[in-house]
PDB file of N, CA and C in Angstrom:
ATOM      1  N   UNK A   1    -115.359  20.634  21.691  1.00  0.00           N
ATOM      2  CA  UNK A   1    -114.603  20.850  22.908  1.00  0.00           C
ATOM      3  C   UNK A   1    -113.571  19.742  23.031  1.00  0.00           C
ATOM      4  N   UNK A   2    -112.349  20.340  23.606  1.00  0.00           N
ATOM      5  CA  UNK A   2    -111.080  19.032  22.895  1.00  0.00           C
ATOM      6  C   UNK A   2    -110.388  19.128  24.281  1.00  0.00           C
ATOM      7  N   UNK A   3    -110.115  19.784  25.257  1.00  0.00           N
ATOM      8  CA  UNK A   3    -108.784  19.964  26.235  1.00  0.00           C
ATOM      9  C   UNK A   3    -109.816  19.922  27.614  1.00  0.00           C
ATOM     10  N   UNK A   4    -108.796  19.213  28.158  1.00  0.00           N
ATOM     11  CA  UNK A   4    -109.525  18.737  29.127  1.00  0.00           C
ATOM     12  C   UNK A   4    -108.656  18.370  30.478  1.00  0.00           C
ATOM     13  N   UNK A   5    -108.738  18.748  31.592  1.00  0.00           N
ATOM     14  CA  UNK A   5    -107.639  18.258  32.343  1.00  0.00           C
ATOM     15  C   UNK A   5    -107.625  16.966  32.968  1.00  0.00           C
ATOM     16  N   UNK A   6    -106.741  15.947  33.590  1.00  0.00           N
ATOM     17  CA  UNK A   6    -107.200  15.292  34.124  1.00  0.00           C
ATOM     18  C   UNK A   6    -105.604  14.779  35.180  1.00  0.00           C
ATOM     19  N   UNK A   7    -105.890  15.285  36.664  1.00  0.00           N
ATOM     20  CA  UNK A   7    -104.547  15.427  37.396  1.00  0.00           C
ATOM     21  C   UNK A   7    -104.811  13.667  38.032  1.00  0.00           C
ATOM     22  N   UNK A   8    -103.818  13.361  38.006  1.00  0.00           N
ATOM     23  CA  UNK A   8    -103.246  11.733  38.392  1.00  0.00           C
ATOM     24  C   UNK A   8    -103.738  11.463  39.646  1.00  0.00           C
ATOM     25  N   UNK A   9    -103.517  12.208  40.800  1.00  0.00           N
ATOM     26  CA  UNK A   9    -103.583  11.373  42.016  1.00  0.00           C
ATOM     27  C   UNK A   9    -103.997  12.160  42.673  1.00  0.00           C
ATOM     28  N   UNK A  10    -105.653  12.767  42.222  1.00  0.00           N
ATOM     29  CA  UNK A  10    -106.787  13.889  42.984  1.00  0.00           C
ATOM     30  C   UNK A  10    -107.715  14.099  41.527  1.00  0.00           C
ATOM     31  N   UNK A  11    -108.631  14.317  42.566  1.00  0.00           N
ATOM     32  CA  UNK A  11    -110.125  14.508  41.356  1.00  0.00           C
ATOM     33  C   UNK A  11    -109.539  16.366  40.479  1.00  0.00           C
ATOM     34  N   UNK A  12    -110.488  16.085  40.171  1.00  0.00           N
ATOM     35  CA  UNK A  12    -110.455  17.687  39.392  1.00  0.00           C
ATOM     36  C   UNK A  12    -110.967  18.697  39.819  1.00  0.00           C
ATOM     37  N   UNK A  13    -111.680  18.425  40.892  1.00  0.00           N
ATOM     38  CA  UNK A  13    -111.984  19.503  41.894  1.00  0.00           C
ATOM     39  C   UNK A  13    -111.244  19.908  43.204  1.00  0.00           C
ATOM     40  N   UNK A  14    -110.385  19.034  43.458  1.00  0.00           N
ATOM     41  CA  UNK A  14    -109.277  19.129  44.571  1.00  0.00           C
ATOM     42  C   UNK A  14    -107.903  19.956  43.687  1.00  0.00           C
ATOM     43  N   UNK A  15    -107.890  19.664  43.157  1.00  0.00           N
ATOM     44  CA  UNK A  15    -106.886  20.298  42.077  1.00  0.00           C
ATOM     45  C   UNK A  15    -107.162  21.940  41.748  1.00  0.00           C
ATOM     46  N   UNK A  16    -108.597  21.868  40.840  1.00  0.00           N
ATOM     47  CA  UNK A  16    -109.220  23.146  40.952  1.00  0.00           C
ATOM     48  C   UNK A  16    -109.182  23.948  41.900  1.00  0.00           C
ATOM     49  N   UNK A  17    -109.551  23.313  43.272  1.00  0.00           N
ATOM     50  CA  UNK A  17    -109.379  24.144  44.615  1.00  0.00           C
ATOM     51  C   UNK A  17    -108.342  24.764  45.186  1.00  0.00           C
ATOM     52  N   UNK A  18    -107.136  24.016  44.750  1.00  0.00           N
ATOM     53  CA  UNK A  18    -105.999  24.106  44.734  1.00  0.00           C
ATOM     54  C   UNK A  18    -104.932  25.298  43.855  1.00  0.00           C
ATOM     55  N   UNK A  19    -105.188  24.796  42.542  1.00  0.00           N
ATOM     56  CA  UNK A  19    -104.492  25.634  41.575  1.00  0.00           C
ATOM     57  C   UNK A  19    -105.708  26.899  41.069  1.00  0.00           C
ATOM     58  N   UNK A  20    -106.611  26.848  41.134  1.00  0.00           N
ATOM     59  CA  UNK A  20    -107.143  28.084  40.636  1.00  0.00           C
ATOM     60  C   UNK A  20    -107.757  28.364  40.873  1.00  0.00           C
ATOM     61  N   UNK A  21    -108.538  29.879  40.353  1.00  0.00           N
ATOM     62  CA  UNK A  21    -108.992  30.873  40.735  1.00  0.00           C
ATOM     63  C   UNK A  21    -110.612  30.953  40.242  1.00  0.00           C
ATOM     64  N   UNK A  22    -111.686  30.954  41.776  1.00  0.00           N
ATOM     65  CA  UNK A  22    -112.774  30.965  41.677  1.00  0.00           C
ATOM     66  C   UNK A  22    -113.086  31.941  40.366  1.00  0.00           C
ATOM     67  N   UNK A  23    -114.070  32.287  39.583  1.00  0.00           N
ATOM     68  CA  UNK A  23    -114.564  33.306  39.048  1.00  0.00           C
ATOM     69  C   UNK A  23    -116.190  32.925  38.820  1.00  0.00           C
ATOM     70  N   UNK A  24    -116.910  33.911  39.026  1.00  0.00           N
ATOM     71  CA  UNK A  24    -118.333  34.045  38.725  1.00  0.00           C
ATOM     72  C   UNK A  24    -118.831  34.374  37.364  1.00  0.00           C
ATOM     73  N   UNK A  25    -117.259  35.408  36.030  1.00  0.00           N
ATOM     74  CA  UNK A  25    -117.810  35.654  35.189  1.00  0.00           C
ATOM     75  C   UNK A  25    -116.679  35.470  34.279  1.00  0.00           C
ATOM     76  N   UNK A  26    -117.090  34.347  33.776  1.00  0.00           N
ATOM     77  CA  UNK A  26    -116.140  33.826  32.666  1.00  0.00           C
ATOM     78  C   UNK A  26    -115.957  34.794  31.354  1.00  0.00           C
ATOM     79  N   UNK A  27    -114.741  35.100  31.143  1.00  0.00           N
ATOM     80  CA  UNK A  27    -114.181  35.886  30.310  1.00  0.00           C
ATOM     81  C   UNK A  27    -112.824  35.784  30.046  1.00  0.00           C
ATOM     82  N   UNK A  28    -112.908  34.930  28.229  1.00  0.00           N
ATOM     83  CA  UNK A  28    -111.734  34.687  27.726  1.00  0.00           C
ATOM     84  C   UNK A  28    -110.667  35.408  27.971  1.00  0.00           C
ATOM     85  N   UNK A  29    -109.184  34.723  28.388  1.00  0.00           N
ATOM     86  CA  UNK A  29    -108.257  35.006  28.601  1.00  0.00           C
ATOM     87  C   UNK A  29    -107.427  34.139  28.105  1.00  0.00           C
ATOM     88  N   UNK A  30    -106.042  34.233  27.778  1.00  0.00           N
ATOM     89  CA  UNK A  30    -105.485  33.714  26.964  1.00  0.00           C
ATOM     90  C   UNK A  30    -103.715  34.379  27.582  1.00  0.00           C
ATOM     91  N   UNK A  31    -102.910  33.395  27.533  1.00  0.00           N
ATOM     92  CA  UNK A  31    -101.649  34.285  28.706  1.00  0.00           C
ATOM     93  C   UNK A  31    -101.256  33.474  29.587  1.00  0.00           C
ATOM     94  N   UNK A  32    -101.173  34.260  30.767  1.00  0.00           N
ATOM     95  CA  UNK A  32    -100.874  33.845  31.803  1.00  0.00           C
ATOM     96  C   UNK A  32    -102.098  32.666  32.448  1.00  0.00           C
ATOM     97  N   UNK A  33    -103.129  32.836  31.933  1.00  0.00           N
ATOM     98  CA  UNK A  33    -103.712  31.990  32.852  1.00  0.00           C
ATOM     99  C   UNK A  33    -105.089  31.939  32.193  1.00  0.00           C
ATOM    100  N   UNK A  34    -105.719  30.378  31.788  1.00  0.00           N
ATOM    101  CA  UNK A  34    -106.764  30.319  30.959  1.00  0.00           C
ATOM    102  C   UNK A  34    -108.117  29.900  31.875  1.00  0.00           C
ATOM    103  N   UNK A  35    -109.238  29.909  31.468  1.00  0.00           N
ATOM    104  CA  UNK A  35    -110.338  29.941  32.021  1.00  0.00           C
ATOM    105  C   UNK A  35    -110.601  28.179  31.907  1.00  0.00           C
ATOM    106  N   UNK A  36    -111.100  27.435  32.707  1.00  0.00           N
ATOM    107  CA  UNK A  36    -111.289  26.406  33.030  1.00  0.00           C
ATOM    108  C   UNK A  36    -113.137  25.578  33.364  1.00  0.00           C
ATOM    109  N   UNK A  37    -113.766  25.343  32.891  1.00  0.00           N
ATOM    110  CA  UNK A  37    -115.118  25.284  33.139  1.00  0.00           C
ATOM    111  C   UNK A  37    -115.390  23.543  33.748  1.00  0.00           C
ATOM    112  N   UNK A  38    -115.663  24.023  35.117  1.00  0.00           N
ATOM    113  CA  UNK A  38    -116.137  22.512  35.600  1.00  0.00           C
ATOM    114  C   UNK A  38    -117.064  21.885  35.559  1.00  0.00           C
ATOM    115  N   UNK A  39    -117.798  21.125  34.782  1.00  0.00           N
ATOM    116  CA  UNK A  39    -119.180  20.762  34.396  1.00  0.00           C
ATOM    117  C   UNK A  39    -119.448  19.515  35.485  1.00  0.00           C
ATOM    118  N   UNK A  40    -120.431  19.825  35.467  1.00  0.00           N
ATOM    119  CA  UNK A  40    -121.321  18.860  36.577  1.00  0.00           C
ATOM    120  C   UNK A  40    -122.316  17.866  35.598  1.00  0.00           C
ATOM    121  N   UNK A  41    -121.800  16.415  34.973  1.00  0.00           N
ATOM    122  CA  UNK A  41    -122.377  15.802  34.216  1.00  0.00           C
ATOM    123  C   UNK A  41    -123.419  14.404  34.850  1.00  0.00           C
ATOM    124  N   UNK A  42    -123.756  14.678  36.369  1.00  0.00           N
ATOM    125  CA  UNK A  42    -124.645  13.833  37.197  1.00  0.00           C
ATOM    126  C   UNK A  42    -123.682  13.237  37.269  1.00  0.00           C
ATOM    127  N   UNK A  43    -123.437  11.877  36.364  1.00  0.00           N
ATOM    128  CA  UNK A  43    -122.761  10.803  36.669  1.00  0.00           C
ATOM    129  C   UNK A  43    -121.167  10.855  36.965  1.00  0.00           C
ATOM    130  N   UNK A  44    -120.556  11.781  36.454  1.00  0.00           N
ATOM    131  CA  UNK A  44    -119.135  12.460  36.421  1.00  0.00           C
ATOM    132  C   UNK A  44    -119.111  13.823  35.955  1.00  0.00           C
ATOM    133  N   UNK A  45    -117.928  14.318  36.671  1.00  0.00           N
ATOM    134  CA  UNK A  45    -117.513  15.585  36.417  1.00  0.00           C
ATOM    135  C   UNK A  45    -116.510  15.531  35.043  1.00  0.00           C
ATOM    136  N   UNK A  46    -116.087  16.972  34.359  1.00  0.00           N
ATOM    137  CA  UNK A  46    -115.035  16.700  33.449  1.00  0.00           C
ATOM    138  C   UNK A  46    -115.168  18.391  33.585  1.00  0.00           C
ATOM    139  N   UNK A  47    -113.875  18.866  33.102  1.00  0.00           N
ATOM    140  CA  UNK A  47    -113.033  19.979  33.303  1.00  0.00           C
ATOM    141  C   UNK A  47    -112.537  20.470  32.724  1.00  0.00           C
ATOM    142  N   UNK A  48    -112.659  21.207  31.428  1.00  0.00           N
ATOM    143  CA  UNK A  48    -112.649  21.594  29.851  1.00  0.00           C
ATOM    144  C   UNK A  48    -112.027  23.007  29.928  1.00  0.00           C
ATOM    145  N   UNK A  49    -110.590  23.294  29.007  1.00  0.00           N
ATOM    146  CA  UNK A  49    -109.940  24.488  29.367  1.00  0.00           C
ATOM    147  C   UNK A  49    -110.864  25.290  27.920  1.00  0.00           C
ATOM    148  N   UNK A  50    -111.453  26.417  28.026  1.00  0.00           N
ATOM    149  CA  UNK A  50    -111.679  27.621  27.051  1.00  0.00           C
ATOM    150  C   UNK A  50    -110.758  27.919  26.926  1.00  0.00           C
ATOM    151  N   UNK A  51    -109.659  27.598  25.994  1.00  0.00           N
ATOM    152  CA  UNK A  51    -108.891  27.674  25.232  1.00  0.00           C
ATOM    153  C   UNK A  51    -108.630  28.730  24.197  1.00  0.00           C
ATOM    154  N   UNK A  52    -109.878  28.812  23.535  1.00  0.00           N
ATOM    155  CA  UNK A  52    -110.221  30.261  22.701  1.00  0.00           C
ATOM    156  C   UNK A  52    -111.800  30.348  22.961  1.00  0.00           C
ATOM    157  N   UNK A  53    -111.753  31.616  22.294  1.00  0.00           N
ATOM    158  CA  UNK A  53    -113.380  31.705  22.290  1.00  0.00           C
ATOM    159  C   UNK A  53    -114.483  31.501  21.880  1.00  0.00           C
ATOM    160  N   UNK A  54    -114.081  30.408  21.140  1.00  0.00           N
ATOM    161  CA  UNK A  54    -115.010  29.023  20.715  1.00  0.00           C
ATOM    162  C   UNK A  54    -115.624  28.561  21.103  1.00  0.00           C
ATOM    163  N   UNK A  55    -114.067  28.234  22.474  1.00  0.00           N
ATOM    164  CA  UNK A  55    -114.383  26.923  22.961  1.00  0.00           C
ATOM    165  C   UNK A  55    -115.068  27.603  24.338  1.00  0.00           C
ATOM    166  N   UNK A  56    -114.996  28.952  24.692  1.00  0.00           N
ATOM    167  CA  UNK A  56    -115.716  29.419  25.770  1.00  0.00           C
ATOM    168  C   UNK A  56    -117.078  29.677  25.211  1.00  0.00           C
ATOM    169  N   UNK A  57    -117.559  30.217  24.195  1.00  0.00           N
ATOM    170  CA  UNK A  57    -118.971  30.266  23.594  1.00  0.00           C
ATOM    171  C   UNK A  57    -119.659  29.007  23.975  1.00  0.00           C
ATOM    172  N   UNK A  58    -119.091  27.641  23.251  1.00  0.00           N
ATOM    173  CA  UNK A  58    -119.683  26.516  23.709  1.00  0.00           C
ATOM    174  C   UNK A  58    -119.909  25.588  25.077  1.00  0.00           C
ATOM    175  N   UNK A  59    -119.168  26.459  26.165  1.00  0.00           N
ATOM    176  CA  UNK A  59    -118.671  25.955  27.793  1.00  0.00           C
ATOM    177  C   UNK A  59    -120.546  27.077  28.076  1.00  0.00           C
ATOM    178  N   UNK A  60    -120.085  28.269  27.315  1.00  0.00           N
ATOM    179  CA  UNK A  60    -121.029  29.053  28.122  1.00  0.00           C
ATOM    180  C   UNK A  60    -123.102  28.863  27.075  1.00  0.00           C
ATOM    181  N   UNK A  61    -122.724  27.738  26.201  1.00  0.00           N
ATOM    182  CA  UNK A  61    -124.112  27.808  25.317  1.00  0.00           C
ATOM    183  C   UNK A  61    -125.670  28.251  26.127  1.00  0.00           C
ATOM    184  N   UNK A  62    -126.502  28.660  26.193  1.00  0.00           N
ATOM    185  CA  UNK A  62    -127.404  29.276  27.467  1.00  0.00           C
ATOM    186  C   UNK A  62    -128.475  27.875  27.370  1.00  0.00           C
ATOM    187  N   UNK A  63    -128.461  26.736  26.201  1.00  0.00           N
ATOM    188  CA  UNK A  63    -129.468  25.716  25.813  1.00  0.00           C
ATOM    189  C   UNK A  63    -128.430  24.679  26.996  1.00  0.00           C
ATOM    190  N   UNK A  64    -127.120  25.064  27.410  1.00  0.00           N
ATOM    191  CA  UNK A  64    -126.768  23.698  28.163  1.00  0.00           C
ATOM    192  C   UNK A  64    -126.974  23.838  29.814  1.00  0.00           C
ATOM    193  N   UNK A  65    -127.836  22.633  30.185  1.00  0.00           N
ATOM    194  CA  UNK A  65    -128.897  22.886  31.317  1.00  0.00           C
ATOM    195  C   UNK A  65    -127.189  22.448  32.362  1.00  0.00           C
ATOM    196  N   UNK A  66    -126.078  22.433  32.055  1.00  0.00           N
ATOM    197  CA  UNK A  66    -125.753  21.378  33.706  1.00  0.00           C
ATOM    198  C   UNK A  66    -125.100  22.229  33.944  1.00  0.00           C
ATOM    199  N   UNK A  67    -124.769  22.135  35.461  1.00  0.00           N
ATOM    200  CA  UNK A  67    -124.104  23.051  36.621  1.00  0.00           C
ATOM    201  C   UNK A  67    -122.836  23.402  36.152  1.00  0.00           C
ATOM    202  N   UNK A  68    -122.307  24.453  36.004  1.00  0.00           N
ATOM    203  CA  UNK A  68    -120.923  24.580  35.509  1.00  0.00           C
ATOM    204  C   UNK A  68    -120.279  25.606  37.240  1.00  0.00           C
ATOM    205  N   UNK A  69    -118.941  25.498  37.352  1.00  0.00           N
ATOM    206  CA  UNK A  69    -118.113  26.334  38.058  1.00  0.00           C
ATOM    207  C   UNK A  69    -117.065  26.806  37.244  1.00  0.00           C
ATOM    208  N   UNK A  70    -116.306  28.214  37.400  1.00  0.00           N
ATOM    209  CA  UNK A  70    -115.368  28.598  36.527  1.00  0.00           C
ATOM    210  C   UNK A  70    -114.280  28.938  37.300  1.00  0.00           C
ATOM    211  N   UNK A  71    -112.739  28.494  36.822  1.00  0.00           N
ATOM    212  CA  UNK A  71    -111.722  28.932  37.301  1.00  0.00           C
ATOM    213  C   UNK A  71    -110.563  29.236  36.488  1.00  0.00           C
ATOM    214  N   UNK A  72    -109.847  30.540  36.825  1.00  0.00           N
ATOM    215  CA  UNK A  72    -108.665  31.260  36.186  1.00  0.00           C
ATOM    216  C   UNK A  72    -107.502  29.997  36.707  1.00  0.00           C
ATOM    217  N   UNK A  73    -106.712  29.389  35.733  1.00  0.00           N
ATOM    218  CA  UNK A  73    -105.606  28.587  36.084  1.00  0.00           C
ATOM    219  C   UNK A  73    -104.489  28.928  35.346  1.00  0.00           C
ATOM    220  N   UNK A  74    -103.102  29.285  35.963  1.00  0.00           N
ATOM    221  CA  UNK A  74    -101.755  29.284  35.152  1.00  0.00           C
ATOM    222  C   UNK A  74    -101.566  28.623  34.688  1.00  0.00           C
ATOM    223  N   UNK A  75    -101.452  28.523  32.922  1.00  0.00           N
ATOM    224  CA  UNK A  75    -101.150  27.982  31.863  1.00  0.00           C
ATOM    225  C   UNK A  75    -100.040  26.821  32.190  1.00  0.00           C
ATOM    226  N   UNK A  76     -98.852  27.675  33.177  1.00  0.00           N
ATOM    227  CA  UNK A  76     -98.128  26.394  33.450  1.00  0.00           C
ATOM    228  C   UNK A  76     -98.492  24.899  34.178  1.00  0.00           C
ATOM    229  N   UNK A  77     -99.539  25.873  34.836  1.00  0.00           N
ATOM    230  CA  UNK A  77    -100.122  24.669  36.273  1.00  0.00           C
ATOM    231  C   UNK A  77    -101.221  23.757  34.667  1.00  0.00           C
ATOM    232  N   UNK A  78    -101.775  24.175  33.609  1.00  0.00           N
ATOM    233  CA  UNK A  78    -102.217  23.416  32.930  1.00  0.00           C
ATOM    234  C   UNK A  78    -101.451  22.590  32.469  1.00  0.00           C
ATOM    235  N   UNK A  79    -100.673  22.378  31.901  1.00  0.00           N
ATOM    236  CA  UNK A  79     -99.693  21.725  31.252  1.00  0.00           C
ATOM    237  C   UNK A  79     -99.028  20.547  32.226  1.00  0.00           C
ATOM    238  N   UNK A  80     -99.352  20.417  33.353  1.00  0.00           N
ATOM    239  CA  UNK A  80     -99.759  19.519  34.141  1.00  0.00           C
ATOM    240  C   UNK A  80    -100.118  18.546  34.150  1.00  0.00           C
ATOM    241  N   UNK A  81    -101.475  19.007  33.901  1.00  0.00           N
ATOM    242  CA  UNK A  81    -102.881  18.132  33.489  1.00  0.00           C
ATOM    243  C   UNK A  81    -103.448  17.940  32.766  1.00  0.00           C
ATOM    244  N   UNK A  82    -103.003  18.757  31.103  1.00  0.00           N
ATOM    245  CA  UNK A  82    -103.797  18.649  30.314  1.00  0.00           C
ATOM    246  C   UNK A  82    -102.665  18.628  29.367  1.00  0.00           C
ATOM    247  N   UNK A  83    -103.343  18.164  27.519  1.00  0.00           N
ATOM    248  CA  UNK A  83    -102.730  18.676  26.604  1.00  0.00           C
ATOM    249  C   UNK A  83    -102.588  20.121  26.367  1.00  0.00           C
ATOM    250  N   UNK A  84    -102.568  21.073  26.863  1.00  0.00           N
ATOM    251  CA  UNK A  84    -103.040  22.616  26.277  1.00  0.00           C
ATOM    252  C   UNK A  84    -101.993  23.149  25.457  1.00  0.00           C
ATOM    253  N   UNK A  85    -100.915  22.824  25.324  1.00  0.00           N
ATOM    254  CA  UNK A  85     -99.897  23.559  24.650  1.00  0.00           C
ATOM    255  C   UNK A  85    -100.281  22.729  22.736  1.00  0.00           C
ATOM    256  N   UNK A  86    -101.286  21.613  22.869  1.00  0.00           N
ATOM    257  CA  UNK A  86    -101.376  20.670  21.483  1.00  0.00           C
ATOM    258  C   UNK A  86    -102.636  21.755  20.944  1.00  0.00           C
ATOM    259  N   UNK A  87    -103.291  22.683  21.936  1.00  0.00           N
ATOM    260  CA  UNK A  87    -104.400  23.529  21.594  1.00  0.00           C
ATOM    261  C   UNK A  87    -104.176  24.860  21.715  1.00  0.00           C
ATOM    262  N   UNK A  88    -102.632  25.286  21.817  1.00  0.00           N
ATOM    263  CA  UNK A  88    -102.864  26.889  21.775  1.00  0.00           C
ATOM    264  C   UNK A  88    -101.659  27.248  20.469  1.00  0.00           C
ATOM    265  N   UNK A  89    -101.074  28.329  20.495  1.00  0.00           N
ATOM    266  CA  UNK A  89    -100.018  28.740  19.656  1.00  0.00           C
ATOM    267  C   UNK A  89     -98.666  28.849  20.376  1.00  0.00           C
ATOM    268  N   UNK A  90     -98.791  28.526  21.678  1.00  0.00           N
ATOM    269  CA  UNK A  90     -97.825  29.029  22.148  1.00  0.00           C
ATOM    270  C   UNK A  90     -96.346  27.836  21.907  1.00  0.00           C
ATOM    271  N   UNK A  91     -95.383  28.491  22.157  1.00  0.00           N
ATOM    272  CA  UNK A  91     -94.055  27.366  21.658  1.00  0.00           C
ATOM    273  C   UNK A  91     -93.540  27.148  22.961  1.00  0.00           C
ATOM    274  N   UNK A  92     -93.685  27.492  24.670  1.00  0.00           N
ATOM    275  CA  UNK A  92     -93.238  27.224  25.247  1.00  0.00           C
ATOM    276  C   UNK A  92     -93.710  26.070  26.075  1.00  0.00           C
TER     277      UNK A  92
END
């Protein structure tokens, strides 16, 4: 797992709340707007874009015990906060 967001001046859940879109059932998307998995690691949070469906297989592994939340975010609003354009194909 490689992409990861991290917005400057707000946590990653104020941001999340902000730019994207609750979902209950994570399902790769790729486009307009990529799936985002918020892990709950006790000591800190971190915020990992499923990027492909790799990287959503391993967000969604059924052996990983911690709290996850999922959100649909515009690719542009990623590019924001994250490297994602160093992890997809896209040229824009």
């Amino acid at each position: 797992m490689g992409c990861y967001i991290n917005p400057k001046d707000e946590t990653k859940e104020q941001w999340l709340g902000r730019e994207g879109e609750p979902t209950d059932k994570p399902i790769f998307t790729s486009g307009e707007k990529y799936l985002v998995c918020l892990i709950d690691n006790s000591v800190f949070s971190a915020a990992g874009v499923a990027y492909n469906s790799i990287e959503l297989d391993a967000f969604t592994n059924p052996d990983d015990w911690r709290p996850k939340r999922w959100f649909y975010v515009p690719y542009e609003k990623l590019k924001e906060v994250s490297p994602i354009q160093l992890y997809t194909q896209r040229s824009d």
